[in-house]
PDB file of N, CA and C in Angstrom:
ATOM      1  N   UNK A   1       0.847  -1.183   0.000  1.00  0.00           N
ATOM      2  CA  UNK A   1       0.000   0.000   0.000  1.00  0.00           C
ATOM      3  C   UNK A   1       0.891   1.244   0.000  1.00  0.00           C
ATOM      4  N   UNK A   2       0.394   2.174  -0.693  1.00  0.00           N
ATOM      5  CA  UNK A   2       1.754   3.420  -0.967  1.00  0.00           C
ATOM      6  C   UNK A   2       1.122   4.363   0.054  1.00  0.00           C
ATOM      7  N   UNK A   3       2.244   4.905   0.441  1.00  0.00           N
ATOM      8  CA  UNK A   3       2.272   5.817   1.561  1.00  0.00           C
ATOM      9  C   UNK A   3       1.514   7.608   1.233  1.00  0.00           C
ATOM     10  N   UNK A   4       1.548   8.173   1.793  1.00  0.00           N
ATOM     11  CA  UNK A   4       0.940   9.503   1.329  1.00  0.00           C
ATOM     12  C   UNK A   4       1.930  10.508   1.520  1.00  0.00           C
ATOM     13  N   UNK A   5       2.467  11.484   0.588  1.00  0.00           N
ATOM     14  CA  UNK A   5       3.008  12.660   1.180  1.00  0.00           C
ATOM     15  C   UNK A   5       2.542  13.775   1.172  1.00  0.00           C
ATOM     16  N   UNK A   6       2.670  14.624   2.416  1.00  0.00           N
ATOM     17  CA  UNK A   6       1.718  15.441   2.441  1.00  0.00           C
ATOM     18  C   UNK A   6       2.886  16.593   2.406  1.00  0.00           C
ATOM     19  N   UNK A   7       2.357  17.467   1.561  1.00  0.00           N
ATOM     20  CA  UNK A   7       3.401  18.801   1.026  1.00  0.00           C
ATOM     21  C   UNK A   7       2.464  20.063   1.750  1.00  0.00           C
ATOM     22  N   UNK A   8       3.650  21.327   2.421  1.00  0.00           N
ATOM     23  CA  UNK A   8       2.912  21.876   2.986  1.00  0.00           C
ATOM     24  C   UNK A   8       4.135  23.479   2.795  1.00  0.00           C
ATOM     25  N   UNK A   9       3.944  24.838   2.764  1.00  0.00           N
ATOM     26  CA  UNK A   9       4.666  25.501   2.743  1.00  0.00           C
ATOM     27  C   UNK A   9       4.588  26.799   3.640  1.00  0.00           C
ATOM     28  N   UNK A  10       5.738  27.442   4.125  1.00  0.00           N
ATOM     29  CA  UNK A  10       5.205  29.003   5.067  1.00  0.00           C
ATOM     30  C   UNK A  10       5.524  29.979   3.863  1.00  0.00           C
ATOM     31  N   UNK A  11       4.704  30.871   4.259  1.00  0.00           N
ATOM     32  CA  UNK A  11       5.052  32.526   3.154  1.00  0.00           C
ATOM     33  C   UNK A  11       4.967  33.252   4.289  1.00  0.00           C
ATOM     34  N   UNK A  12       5.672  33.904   3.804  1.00  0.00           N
ATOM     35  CA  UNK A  12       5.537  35.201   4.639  1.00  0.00           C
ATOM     36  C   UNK A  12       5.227  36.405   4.131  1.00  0.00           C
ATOM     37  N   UNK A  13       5.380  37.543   4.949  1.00  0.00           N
ATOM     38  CA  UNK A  13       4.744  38.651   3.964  1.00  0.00           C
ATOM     39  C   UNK A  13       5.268  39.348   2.915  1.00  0.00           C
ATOM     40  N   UNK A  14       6.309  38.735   2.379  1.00  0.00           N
ATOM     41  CA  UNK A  14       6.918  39.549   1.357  1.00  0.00           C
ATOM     42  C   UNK A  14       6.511  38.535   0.397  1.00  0.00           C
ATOM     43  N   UNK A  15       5.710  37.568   0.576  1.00  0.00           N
ATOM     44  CA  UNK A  15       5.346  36.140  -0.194  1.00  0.00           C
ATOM     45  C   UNK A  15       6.307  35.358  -0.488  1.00  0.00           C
ATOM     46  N   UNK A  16       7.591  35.281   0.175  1.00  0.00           N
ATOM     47  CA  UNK A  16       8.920  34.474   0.275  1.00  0.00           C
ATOM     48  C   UNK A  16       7.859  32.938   0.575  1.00  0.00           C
ATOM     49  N   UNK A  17       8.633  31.719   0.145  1.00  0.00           N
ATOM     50  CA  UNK A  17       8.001  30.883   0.743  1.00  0.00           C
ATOM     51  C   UNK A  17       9.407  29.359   1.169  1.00  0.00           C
ATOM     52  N   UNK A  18       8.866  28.650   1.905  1.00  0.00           N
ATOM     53  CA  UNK A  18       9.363  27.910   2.046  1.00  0.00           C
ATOM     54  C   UNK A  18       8.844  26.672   2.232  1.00  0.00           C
ATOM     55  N   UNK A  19       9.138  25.570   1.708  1.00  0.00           N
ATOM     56  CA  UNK A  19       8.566  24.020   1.515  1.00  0.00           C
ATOM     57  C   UNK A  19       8.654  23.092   2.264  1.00  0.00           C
ATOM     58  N   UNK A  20       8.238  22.173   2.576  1.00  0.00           N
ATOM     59  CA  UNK A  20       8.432  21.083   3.551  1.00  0.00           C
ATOM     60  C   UNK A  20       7.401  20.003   3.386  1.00  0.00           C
ATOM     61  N   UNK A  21       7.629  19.369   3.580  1.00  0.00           N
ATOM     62  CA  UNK A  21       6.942  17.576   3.478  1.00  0.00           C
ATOM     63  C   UNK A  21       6.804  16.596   4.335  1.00  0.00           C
ATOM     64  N   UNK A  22       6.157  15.414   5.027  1.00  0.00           N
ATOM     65  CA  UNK A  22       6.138  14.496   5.451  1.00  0.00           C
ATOM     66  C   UNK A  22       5.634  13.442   4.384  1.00  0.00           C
ATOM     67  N   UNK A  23       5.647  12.347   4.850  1.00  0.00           N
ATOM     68  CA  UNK A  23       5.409  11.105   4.766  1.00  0.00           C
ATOM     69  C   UNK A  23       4.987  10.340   5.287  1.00  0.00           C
ATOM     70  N   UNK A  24       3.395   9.855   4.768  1.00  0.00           N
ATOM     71  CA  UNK A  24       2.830   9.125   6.339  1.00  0.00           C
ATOM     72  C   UNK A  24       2.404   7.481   5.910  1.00  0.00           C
ATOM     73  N   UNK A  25       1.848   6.903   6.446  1.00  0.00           N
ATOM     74  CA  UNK A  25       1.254   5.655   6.003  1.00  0.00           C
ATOM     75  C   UNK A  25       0.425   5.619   6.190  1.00  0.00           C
ATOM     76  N   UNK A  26       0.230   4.775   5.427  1.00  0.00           N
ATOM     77  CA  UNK A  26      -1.492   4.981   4.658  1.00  0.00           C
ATOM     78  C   UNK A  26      -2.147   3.405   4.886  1.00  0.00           C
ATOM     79  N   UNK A  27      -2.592   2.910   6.349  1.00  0.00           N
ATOM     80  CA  UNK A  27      -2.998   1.607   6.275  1.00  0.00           C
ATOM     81  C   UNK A  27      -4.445   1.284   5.652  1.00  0.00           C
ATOM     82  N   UNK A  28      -5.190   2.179   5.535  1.00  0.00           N
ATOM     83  CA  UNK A  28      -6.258   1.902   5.526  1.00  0.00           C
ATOM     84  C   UNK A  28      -6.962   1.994   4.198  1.00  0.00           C
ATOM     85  N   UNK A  29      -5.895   2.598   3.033  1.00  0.00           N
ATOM     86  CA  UNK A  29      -5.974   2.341   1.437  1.00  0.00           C
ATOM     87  C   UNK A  29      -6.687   3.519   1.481  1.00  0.00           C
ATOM     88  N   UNK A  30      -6.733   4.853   1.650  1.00  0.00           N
ATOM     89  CA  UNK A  30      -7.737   6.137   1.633  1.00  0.00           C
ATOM     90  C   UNK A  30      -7.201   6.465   0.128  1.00  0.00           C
ATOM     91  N   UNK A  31      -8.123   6.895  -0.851  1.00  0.00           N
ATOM     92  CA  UNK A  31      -7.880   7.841  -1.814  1.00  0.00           C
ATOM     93  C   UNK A  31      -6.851   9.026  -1.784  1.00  0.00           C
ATOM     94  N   UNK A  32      -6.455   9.927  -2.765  1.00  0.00           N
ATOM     95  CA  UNK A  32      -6.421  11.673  -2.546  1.00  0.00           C
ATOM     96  C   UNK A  32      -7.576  11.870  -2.917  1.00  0.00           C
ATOM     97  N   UNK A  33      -8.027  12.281  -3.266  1.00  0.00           N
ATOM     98  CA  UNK A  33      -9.724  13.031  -3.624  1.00  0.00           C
ATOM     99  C   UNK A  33     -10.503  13.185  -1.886  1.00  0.00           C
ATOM    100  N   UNK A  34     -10.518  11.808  -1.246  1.00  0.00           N
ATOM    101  CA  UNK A  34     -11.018  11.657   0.124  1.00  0.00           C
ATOM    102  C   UNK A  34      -9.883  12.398   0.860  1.00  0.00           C
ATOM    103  N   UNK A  35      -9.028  11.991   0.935  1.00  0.00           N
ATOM    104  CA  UNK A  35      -7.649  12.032   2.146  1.00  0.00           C
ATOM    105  C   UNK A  35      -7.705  13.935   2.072  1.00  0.00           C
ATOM    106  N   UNK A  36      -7.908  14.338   0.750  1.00  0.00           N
ATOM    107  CA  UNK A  36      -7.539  16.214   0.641  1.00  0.00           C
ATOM    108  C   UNK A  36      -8.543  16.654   1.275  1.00  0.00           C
ATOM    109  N   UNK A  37     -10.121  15.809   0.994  1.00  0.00           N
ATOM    110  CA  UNK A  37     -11.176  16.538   1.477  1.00  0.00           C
ATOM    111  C   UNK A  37     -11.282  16.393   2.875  1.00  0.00           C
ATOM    112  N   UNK A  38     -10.904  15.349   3.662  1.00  0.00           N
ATOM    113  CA  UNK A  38     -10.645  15.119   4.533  1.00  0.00           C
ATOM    114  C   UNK A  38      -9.572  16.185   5.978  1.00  0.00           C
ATOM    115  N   UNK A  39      -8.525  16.243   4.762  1.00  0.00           N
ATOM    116  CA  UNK A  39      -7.280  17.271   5.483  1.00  0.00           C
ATOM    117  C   UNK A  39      -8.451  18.890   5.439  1.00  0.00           C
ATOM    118  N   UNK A  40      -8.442  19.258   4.437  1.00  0.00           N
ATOM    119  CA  UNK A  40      -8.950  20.474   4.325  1.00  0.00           C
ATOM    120  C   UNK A  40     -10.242  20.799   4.573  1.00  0.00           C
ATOM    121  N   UNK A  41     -11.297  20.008   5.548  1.00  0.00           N
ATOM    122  CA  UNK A  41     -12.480  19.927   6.492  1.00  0.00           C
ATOM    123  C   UNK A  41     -11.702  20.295   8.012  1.00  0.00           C
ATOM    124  N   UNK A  42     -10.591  20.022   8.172  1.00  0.00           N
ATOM    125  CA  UNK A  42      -9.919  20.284   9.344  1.00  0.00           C
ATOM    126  C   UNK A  42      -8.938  21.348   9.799  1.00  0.00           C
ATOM    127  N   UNK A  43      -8.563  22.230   8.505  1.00  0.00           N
ATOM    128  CA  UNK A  43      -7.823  23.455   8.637  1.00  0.00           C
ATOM    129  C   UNK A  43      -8.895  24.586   8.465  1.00  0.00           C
ATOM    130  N   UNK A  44      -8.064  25.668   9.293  1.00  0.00           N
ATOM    131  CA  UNK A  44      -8.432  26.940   9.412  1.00  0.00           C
ATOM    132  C   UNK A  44      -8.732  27.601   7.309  1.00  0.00           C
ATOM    133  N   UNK A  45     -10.132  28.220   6.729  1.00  0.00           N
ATOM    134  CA  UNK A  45     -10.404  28.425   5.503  1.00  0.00           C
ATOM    135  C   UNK A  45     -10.000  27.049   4.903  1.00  0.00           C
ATOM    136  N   UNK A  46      -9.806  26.100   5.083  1.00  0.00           N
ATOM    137  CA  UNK A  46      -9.845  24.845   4.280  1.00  0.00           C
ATOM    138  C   UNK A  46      -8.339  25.265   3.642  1.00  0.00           C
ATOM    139  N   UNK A  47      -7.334  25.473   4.434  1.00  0.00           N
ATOM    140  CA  UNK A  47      -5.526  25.908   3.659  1.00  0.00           C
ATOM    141  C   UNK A  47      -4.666  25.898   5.011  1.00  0.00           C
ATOM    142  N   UNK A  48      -5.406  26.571   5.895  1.00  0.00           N
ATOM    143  CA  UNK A  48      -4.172  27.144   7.038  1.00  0.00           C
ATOM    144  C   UNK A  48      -4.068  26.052   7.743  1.00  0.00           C
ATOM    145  N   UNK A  49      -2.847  26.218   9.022  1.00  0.00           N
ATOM    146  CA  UNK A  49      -2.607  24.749  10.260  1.00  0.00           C
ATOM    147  C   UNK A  49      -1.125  25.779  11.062  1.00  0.00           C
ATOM    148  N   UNK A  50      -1.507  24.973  12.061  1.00  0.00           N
ATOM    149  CA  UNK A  50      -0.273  25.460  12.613  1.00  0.00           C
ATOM    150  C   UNK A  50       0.614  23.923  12.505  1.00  0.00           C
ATOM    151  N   UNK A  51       1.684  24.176  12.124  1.00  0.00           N
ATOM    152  CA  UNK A  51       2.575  23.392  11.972  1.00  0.00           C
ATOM    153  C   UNK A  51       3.124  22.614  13.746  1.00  0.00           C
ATOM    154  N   UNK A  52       3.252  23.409  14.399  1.00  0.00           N
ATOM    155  CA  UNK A  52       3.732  22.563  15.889  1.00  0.00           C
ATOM    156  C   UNK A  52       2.561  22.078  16.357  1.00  0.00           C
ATOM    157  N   UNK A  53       1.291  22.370  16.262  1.00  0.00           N
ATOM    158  CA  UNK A  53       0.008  21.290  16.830  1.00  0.00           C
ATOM    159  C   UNK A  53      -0.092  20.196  15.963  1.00  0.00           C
ATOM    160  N   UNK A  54       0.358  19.947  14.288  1.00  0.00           N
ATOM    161  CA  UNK A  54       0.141  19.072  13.563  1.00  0.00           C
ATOM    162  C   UNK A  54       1.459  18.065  14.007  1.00  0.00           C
ATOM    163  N   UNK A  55       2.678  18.804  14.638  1.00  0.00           N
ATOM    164  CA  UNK A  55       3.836  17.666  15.095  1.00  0.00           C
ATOM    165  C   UNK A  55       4.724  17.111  13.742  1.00  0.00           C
ATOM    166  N   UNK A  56       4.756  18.706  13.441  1.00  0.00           N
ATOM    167  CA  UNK A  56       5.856  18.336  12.375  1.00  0.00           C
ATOM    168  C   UNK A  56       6.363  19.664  12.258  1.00  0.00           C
ATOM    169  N   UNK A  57       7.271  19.642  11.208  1.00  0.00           N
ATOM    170  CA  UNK A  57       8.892  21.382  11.140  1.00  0.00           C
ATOM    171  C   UNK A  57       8.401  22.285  11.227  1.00  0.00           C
ATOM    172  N   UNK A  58       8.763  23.293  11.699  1.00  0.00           N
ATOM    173  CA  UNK A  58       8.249  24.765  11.588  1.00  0.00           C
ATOM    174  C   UNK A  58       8.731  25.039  10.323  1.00  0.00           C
ATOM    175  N   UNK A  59       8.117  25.601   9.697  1.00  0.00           N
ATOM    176  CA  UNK A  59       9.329  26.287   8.622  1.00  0.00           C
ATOM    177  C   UNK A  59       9.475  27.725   8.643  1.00  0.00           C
ATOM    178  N   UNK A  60       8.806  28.121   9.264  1.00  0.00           N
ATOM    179  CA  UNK A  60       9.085  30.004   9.822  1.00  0.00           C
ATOM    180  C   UNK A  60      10.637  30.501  10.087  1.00  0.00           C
ATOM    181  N   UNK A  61      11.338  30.886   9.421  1.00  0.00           N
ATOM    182  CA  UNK A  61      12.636  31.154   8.993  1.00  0.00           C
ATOM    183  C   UNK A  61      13.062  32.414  10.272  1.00  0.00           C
ATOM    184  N   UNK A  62      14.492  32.580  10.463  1.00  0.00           N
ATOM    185  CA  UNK A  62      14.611  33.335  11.635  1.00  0.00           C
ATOM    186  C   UNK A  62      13.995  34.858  11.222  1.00  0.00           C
ATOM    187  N   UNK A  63      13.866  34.979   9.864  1.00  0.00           N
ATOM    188  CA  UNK A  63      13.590  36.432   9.976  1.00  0.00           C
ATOM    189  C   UNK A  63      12.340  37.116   9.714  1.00  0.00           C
ATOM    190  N   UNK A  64      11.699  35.852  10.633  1.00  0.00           N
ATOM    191  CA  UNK A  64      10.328  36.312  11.160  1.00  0.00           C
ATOM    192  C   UNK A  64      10.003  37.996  11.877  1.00  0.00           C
ATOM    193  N   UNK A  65       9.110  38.325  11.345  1.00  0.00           N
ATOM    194  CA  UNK A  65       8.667  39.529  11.239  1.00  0.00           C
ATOM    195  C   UNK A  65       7.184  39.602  11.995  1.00  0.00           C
ATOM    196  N   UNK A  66       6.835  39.802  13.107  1.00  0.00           N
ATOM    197  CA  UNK A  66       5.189  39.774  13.332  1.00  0.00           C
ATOM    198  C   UNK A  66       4.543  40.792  12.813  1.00  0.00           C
ATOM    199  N   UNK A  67       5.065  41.925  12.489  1.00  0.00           N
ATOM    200  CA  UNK A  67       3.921  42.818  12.084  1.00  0.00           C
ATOM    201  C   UNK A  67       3.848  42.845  10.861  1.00  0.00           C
ATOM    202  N   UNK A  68       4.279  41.693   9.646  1.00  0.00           N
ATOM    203  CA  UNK A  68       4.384  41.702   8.569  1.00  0.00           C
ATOM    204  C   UNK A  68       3.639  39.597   8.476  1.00  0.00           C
ATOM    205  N   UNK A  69       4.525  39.461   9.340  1.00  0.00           N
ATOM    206  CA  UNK A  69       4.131  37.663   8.441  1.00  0.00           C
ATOM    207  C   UNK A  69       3.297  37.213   9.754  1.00  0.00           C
ATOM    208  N   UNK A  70       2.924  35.708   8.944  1.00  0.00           N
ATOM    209  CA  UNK A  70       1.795  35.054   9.621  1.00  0.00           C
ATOM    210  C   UNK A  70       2.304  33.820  10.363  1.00  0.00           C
ATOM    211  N   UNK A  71       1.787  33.618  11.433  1.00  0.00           N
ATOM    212  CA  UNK A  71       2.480  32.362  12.129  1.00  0.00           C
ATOM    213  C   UNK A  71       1.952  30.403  11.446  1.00  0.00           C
ATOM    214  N   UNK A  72       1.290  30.878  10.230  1.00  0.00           N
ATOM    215  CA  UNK A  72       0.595  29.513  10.217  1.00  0.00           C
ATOM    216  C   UNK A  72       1.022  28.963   9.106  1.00  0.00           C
ATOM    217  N   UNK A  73       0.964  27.712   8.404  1.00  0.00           N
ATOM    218  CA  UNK A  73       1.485  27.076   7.856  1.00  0.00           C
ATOM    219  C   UNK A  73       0.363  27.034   6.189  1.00  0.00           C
ATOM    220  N   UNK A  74       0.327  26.734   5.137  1.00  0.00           N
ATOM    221  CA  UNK A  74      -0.262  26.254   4.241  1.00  0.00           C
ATOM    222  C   UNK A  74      -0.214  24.630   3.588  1.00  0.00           C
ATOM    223  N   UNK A  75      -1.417  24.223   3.234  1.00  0.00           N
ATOM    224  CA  UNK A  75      -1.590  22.956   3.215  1.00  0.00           C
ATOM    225  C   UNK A  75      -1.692  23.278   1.307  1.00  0.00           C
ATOM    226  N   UNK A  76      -0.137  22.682   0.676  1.00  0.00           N
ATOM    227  CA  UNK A  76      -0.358  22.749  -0.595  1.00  0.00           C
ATOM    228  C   UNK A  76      -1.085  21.240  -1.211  1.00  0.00           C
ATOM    229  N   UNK A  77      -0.369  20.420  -1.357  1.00  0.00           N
ATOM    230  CA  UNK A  77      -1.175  18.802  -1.869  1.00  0.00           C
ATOM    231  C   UNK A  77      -0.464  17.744  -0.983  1.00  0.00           C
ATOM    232  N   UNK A  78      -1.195  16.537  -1.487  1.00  0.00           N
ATOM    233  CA  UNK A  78      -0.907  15.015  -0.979  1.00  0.00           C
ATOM    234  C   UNK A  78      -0.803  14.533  -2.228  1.00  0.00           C
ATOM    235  N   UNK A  79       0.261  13.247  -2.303  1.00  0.00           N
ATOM    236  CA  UNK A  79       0.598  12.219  -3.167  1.00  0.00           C
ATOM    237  C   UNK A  79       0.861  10.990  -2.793  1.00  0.00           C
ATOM    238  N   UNK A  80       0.647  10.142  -3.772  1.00  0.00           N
ATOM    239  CA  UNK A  80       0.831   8.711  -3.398  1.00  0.00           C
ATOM    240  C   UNK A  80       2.700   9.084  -3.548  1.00  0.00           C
ATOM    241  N   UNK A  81       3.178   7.928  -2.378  1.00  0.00           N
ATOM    242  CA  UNK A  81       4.788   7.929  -2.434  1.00  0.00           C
ATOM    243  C   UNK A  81       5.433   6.420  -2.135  1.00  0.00           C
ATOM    244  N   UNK A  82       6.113   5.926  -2.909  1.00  0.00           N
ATOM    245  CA  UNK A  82       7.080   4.838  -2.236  1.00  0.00           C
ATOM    246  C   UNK A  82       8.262   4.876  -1.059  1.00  0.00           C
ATOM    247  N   UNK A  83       8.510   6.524  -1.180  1.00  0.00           N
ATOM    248  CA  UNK A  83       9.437   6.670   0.230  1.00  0.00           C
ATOM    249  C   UNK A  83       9.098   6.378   1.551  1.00  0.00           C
ATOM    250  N   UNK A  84      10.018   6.023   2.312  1.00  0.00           N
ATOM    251  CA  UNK A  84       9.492   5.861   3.651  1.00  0.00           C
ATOM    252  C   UNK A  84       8.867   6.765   4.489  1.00  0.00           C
ATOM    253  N   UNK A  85       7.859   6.390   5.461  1.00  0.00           N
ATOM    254  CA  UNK A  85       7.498   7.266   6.503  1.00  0.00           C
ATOM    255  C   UNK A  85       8.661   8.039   7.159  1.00  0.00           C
ATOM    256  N   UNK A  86       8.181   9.257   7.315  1.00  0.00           N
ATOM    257  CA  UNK A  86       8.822  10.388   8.732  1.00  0.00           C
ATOM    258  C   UNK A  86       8.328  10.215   9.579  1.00  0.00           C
ATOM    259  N   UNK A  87       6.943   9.988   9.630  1.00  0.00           N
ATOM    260  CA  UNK A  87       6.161  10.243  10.866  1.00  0.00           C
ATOM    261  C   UNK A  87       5.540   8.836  11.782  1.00  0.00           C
ATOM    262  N   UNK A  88       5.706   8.981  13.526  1.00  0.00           N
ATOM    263  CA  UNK A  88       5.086   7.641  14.081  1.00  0.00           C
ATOM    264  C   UNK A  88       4.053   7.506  13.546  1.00  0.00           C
ATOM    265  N   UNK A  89       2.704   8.354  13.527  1.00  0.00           N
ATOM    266  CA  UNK A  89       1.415   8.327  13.602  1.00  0.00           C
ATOM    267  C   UNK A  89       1.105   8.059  11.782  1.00  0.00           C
ATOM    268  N   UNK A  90       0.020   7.436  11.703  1.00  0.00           N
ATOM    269  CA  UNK A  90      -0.428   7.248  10.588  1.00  0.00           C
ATOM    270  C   UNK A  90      -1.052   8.647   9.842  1.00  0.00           C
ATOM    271  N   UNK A  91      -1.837   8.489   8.302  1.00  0.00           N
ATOM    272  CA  UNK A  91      -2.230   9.556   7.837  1.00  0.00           C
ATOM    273  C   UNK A  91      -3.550   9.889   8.552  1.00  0.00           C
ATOM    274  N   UNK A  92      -4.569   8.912   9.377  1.00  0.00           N
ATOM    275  CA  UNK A  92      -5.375   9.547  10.064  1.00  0.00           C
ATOM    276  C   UNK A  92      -5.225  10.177  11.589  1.00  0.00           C
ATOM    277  N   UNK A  93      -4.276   9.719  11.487  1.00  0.00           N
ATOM    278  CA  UNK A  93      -3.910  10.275  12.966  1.00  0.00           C
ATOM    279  C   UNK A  93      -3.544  12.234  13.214  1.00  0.00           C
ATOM    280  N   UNK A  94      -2.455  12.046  11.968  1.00  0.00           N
ATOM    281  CA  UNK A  94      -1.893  13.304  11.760  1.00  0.00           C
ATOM    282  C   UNK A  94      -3.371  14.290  11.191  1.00  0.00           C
ATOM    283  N   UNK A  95      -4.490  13.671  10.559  1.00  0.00           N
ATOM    284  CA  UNK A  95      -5.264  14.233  10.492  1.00  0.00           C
ATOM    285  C   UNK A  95      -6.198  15.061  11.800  1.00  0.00           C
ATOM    286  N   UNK A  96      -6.133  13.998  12.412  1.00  0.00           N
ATOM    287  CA  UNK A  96      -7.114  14.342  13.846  1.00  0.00           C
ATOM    288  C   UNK A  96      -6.015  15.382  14.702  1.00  0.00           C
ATOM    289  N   UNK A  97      -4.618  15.397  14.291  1.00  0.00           N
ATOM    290  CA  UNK A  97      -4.058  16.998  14.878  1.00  0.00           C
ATOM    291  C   UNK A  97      -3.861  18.050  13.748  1.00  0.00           C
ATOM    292  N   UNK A  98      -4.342  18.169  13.061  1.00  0.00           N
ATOM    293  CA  UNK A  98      -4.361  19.209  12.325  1.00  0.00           C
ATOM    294  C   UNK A  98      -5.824  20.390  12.752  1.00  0.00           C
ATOM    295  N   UNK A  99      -6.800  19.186  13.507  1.00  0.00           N
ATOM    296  CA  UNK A  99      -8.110  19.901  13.617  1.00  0.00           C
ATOM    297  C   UNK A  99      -8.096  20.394  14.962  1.00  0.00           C
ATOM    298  N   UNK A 100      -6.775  20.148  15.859  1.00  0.00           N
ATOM    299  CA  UNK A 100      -6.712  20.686  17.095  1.00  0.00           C
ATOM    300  C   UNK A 100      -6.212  22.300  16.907  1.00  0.00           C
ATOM    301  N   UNK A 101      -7.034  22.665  17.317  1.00  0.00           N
ATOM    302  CA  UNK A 101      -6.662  24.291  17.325  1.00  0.00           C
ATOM    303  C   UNK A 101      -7.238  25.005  18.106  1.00  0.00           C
TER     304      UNK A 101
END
């Protein structure tokens, strides 16, 4: 069963951005079509997350700015992947902390 990667990026306010990824497993054979609608029923406008409640990288770069950039993360896509997992928790798991906020 192929694993899922879930791609996710920070911008900030100059719209600089930066990328980052996990890798989760996927026991339970979920679609993307389900698994996206799924992720994006659980973020802030169906895009935003905070990256340290979901338990994965910050990517907020040191030259964070508060009165210019945003502390939250963007949820770009998911793909099927043969690479290995990053993460303990499965893809529903990491789901059910994305909706903690």
């Amino acid at each position: 069963m192929a694993n899922i990667k879930f791609n996710y990026q920070y911008r900030d306010g100059g719209n600089y951005k930066k990328c980052g990824s996990m890798v989760l497993a996927n026991p339970t054979g979920l679609g993307l079509a389900e698994l996206s609608s799924l992720i994006r029923s659980k973020l802030i406008d169906q895009t935003w997350f905070y990256a340290a409640d979901a338990g994965i990288p910050d990517l907020i770069p040191n030259t964070f700015n508060p009165e210019t950039d945003s502390t939250w993360h963007e949820f770009e896509s998911i793909e099927f992947t043969a690479a290995p997992v990053s993460m303990k928790i499965d893809v529903l798991g990491f789901v059910e902390l994305l909706g903690i906020i």
